[in-house]
PDB file of N, CA and C in Angstrom:
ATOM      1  N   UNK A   1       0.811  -1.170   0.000  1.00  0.00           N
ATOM      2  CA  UNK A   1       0.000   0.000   0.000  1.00  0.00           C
ATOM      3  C   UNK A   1       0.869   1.255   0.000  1.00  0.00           C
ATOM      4  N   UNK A   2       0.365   2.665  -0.366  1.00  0.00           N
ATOM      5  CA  UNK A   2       0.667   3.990  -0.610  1.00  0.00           C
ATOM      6  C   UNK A   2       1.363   4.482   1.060  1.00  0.00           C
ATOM      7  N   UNK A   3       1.787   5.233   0.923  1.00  0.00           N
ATOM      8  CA  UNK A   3       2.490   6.635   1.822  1.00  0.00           C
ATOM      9  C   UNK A   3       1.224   7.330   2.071  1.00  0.00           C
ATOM     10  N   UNK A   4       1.192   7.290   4.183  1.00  0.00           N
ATOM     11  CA  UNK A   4      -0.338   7.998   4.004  1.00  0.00           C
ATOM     12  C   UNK A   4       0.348   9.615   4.243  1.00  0.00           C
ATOM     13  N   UNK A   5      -0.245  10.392   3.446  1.00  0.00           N
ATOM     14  CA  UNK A   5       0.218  11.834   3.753  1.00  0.00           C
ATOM     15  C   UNK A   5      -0.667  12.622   4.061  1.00  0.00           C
ATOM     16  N   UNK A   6      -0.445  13.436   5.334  1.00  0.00           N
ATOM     17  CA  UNK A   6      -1.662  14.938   5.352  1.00  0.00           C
ATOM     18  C   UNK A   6      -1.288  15.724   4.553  1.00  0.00           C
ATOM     19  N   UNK A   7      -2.492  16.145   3.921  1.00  0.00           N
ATOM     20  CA  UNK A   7      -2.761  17.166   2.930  1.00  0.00           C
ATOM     21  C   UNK A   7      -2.746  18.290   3.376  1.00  0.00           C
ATOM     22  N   UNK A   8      -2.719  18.387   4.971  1.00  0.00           N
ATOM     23  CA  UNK A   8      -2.804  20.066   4.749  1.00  0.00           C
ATOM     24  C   UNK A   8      -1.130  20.370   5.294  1.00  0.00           C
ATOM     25  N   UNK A   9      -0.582  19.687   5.629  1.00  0.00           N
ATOM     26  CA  UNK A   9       1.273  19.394   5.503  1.00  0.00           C
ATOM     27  C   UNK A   9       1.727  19.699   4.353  1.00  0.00           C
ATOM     28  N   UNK A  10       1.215  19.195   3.125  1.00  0.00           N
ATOM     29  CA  UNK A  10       1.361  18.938   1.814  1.00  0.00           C
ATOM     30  C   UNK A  10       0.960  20.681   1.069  1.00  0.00           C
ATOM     31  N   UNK A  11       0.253  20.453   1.730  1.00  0.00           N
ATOM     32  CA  UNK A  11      -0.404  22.226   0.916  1.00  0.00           C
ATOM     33  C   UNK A  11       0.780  23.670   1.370  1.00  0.00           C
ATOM     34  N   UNK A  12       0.893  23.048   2.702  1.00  0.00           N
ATOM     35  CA  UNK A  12       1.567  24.051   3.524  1.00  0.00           C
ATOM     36  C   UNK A  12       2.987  24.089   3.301  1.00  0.00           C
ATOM     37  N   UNK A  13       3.601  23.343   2.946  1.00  0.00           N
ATOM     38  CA  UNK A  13       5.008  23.015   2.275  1.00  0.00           C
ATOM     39  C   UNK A  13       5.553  23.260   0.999  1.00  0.00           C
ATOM     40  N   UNK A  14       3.551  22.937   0.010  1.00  0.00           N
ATOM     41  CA  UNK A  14       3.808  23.500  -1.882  1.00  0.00           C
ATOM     42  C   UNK A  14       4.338  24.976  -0.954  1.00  0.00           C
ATOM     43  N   UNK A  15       2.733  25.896  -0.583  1.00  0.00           N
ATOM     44  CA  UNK A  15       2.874  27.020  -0.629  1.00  0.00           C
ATOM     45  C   UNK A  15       4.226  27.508  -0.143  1.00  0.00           C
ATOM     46  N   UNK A  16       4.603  26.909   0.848  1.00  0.00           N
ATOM     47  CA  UNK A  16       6.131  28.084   1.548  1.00  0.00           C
ATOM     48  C   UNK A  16       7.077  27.334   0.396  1.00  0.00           C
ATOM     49  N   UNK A  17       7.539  26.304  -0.592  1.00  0.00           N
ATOM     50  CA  UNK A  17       8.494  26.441  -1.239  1.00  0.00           C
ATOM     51  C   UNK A  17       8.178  27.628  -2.771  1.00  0.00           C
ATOM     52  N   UNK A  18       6.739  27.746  -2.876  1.00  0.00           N
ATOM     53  CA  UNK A  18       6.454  28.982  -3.537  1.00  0.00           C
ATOM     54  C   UNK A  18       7.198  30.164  -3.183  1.00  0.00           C
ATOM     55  N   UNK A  19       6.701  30.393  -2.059  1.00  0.00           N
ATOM     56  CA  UNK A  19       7.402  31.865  -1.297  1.00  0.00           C
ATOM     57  C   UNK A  19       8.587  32.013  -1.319  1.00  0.00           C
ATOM     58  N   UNK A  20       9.049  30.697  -1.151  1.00  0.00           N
ATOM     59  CA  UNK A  20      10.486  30.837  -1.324  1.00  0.00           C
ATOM     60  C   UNK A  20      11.116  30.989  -2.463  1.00  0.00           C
ATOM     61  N   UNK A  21      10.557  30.210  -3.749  1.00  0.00           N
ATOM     62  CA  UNK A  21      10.868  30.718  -5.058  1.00  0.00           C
ATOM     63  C   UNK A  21      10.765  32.390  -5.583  1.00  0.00           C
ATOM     64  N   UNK A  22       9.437  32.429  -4.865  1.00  0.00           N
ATOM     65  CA  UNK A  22       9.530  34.473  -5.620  1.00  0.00           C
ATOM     66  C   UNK A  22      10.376  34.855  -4.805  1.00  0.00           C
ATOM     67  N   UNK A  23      10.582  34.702  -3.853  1.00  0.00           N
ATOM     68  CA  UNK A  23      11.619  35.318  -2.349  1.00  0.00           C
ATOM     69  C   UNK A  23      13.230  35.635  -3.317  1.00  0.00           C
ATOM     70  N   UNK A  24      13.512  34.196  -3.710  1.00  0.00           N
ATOM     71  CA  UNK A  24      14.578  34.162  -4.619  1.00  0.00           C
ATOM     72  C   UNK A  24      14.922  34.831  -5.814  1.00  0.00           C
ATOM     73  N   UNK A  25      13.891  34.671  -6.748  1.00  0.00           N
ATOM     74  CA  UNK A  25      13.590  35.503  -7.699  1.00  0.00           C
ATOM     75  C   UNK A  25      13.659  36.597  -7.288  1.00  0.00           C
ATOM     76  N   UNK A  26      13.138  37.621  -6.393  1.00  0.00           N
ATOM     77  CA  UNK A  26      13.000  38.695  -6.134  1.00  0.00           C
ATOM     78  C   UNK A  26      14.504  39.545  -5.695  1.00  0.00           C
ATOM     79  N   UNK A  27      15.069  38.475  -4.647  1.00  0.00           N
ATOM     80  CA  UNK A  27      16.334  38.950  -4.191  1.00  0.00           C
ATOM     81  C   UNK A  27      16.963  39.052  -5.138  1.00  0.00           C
ATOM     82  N   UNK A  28      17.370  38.426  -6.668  1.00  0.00           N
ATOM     83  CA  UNK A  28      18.055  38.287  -7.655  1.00  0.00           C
ATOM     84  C   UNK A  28      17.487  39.219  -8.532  1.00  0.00           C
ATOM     85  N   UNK A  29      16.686  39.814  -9.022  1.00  0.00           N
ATOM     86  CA  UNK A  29      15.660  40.701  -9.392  1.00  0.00           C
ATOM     87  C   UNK A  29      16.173  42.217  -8.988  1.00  0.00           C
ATOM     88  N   UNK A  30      15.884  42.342  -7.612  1.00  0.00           N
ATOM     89  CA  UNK A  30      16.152  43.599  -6.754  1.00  0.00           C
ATOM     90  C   UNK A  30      17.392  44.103  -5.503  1.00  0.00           C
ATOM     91  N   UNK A  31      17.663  42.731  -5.537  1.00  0.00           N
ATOM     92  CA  UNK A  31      18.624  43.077  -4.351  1.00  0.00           C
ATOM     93  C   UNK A  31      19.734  43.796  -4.311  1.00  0.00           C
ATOM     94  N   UNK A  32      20.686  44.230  -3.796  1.00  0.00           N
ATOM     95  CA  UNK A  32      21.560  44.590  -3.259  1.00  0.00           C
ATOM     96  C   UNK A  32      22.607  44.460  -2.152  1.00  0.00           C
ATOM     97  N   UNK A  33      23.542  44.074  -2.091  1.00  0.00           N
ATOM     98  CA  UNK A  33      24.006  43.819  -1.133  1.00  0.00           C
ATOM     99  C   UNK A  33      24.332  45.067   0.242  1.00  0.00           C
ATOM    100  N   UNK A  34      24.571  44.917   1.458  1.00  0.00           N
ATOM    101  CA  UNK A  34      25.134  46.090   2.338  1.00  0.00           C
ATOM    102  C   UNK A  34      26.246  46.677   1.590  1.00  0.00           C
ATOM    103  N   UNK A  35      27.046  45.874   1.244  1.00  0.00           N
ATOM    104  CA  UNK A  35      28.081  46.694   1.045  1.00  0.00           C
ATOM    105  C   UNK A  35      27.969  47.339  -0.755  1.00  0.00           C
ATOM    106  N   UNK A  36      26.829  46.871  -1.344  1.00  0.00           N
ATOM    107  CA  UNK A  36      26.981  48.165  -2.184  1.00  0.00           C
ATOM    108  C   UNK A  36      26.162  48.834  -2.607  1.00  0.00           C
ATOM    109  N   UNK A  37      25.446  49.313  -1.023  1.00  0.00           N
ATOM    110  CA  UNK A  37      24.702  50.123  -0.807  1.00  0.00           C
ATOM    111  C   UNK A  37      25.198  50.955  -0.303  1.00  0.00           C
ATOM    112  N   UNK A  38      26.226  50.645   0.649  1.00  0.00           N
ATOM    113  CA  UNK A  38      27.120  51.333   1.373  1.00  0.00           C
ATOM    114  C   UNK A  38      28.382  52.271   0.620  1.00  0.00           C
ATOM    115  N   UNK A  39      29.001  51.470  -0.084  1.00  0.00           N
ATOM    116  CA  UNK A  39      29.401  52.169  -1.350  1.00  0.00           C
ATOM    117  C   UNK A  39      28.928  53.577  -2.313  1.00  0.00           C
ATOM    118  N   UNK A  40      27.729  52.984  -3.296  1.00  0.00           N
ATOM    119  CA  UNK A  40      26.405  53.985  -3.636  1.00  0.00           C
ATOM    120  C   UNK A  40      26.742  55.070  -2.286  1.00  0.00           C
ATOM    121  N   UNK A  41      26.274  54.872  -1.138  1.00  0.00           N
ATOM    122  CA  UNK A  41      26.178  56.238  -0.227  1.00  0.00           C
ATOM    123  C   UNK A  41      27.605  57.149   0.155  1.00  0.00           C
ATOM    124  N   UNK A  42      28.371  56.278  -0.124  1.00  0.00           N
ATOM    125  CA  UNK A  42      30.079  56.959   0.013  1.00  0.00           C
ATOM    126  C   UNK A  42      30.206  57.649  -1.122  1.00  0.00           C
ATOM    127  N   UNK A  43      29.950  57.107  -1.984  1.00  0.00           N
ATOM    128  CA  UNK A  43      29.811  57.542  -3.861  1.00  0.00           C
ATOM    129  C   UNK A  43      29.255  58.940  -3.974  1.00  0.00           C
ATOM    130  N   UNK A  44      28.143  59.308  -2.848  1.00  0.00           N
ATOM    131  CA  UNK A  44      27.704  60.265  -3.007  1.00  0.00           C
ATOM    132  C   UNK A  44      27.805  61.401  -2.343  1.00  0.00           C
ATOM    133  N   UNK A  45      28.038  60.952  -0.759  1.00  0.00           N
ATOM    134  CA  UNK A  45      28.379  62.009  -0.127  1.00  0.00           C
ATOM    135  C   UNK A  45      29.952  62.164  -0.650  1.00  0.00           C
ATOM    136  N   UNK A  46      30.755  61.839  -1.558  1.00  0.00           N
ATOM    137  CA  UNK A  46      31.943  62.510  -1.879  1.00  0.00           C
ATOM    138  C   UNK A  46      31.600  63.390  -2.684  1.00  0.00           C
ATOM    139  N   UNK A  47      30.559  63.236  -3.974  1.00  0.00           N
ATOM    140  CA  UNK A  47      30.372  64.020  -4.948  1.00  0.00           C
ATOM    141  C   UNK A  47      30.056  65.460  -4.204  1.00  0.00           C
ATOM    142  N   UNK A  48      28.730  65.309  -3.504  1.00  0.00           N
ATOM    143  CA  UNK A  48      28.346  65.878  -2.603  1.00  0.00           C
ATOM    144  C   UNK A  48      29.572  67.246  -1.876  1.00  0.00           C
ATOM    145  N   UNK A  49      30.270  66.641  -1.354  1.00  0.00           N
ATOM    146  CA  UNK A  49      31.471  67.290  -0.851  1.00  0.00           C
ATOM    147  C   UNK A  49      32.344  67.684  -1.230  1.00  0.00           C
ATOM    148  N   UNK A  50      32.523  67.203  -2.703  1.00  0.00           N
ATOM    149  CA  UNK A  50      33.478  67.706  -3.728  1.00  0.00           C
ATOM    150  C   UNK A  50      33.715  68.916  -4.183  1.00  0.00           C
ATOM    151  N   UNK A  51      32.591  70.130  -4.626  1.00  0.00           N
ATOM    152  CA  UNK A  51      32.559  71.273  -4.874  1.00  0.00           C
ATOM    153  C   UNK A  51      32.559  72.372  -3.464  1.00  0.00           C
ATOM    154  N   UNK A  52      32.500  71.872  -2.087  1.00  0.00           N
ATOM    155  CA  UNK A  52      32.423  72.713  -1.552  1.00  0.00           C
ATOM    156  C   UNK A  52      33.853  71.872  -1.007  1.00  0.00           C
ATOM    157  N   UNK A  53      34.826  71.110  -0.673  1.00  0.00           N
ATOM    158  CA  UNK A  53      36.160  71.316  -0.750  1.00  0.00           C
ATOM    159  C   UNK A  53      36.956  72.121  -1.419  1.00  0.00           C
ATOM    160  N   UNK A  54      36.693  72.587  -2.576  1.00  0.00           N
ATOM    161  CA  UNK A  54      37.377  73.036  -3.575  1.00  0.00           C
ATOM    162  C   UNK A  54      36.988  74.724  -3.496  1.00  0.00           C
ATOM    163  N   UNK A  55      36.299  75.470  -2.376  1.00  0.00           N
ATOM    164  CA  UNK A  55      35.872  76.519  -2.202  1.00  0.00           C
ATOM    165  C   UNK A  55      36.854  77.365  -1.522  1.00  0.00           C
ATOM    166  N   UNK A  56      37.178  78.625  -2.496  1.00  0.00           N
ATOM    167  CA  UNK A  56      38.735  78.900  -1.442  1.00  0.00           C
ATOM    168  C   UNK A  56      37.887  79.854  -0.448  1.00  0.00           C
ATOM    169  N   UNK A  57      38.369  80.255   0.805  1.00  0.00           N
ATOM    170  CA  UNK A  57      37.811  80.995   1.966  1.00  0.00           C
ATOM    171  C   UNK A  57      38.635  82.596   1.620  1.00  0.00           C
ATOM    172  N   UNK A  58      37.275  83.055   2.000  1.00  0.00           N
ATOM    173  CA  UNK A  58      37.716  84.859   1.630  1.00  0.00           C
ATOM    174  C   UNK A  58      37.223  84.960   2.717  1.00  0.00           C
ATOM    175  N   UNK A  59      37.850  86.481   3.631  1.00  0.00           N
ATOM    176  CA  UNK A  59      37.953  86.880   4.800  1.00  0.00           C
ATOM    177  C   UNK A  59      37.092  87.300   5.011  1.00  0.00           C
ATOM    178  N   UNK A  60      35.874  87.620   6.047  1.00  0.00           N
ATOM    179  CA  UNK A  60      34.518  88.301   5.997  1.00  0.00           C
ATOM    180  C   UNK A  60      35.096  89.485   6.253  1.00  0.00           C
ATOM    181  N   UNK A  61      36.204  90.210   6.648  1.00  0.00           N
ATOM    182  CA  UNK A  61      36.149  91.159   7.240  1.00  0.00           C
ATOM    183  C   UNK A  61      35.737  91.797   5.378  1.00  0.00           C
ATOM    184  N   UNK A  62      36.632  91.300   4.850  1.00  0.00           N
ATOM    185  CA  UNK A  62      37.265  92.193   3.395  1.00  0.00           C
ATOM    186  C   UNK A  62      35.714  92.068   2.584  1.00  0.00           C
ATOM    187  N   UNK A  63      35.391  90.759   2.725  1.00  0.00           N
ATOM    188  CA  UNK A  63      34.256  90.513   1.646  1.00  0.00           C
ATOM    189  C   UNK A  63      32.777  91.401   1.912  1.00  0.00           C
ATOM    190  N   UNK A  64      32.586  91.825   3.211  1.00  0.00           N
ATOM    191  CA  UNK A  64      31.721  92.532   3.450  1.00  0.00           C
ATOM    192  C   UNK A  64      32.067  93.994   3.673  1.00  0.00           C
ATOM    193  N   UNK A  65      33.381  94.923   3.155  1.00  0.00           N
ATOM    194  CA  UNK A  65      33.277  96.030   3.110  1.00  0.00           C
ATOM    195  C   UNK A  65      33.356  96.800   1.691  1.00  0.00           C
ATOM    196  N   UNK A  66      33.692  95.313   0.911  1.00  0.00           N
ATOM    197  CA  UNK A  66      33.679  95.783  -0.724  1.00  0.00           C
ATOM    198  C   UNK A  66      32.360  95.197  -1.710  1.00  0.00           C
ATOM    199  N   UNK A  67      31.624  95.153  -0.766  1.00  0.00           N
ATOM    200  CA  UNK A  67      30.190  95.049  -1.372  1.00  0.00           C
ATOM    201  C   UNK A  67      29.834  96.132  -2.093  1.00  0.00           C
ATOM    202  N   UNK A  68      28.977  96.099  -3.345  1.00  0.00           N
ATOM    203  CA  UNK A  68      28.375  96.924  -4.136  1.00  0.00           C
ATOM    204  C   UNK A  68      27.386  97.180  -3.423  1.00  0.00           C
ATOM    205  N   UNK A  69      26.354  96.910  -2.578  1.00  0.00           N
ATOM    206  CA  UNK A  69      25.336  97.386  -1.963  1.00  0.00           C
ATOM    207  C   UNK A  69      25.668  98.147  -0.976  1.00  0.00           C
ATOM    208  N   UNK A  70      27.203  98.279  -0.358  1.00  0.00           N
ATOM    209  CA  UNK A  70      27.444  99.402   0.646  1.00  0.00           C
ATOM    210  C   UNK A  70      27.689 100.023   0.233  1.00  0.00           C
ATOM    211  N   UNK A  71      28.384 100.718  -1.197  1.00  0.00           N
ATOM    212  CA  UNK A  71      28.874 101.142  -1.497  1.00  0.00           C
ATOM    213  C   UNK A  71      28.194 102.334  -2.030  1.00  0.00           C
ATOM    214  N   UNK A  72      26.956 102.181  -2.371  1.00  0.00           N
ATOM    215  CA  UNK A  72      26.225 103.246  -2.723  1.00  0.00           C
ATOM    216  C   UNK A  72      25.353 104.271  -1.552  1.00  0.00           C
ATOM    217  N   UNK A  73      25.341 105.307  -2.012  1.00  0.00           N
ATOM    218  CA  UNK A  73      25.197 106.309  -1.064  1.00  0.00           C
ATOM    219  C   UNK A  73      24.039 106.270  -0.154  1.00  0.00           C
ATOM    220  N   UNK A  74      23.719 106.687   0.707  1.00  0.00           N
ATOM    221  CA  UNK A  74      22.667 106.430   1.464  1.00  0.00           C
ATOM    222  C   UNK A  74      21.636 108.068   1.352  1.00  0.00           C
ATOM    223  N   UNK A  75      20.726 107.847   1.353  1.00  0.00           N
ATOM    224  CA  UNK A  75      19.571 108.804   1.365  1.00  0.00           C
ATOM    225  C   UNK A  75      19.595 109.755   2.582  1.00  0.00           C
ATOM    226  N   UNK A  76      19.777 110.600   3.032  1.00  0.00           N
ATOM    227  CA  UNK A  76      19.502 110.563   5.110  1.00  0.00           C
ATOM    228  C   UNK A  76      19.747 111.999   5.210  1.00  0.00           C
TER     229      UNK A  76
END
C-alpha cells in the first residue's frame, strides 16, 4: 500500500516552497548587497562634498566692506 500523507502538511510546504521561489527571484531581481549600498552612499556624499572642498575661503572682514550694496550712497 501507498504513503499515508496529510494534505494540509502537503499544501503548507507546496505554498512556503512557492514563497520561497519568488523570495529568490526577487532577491536576484532587486537586491543589493550592504556593502553596495554602502558604497552607492560613500559615492555620493563625496560628490556631494566635492565642490564645496574646492571653495577657497575669503575673509569676511574684506568681503563685506567691498560690497556693491554698501557702497552706494545712502539717502539721510
Amino acid at each position: 500500500m501507498g504513503e499515508v500523507v496529510n494534505l494540509n502538511q502537503y499544501r503548507k510546504n507546496r505554498s512556503r516552497d512557492a514563497e520561497r521561489r519568488a523570495a529568490r527571484e526577487n532577491r536576484i531581481r532587486f537586491g543589493r548587497t550592504g556593502a553596495e549600498k554602502a558604497s552607492d552612499r560613500k559615492a555620493g556624499e563625496r560628490a556631494d562634498g566635492a565642490p564645496e572642498d574646492k571653495k577657497l575661503d575669503v575673509g569676511d572682514s574684506g568681503a563685506a566692506e567691498s560690497s556693491p550694496e554698501d557702497s552706494t550712497p545712502s539717502a539721510g
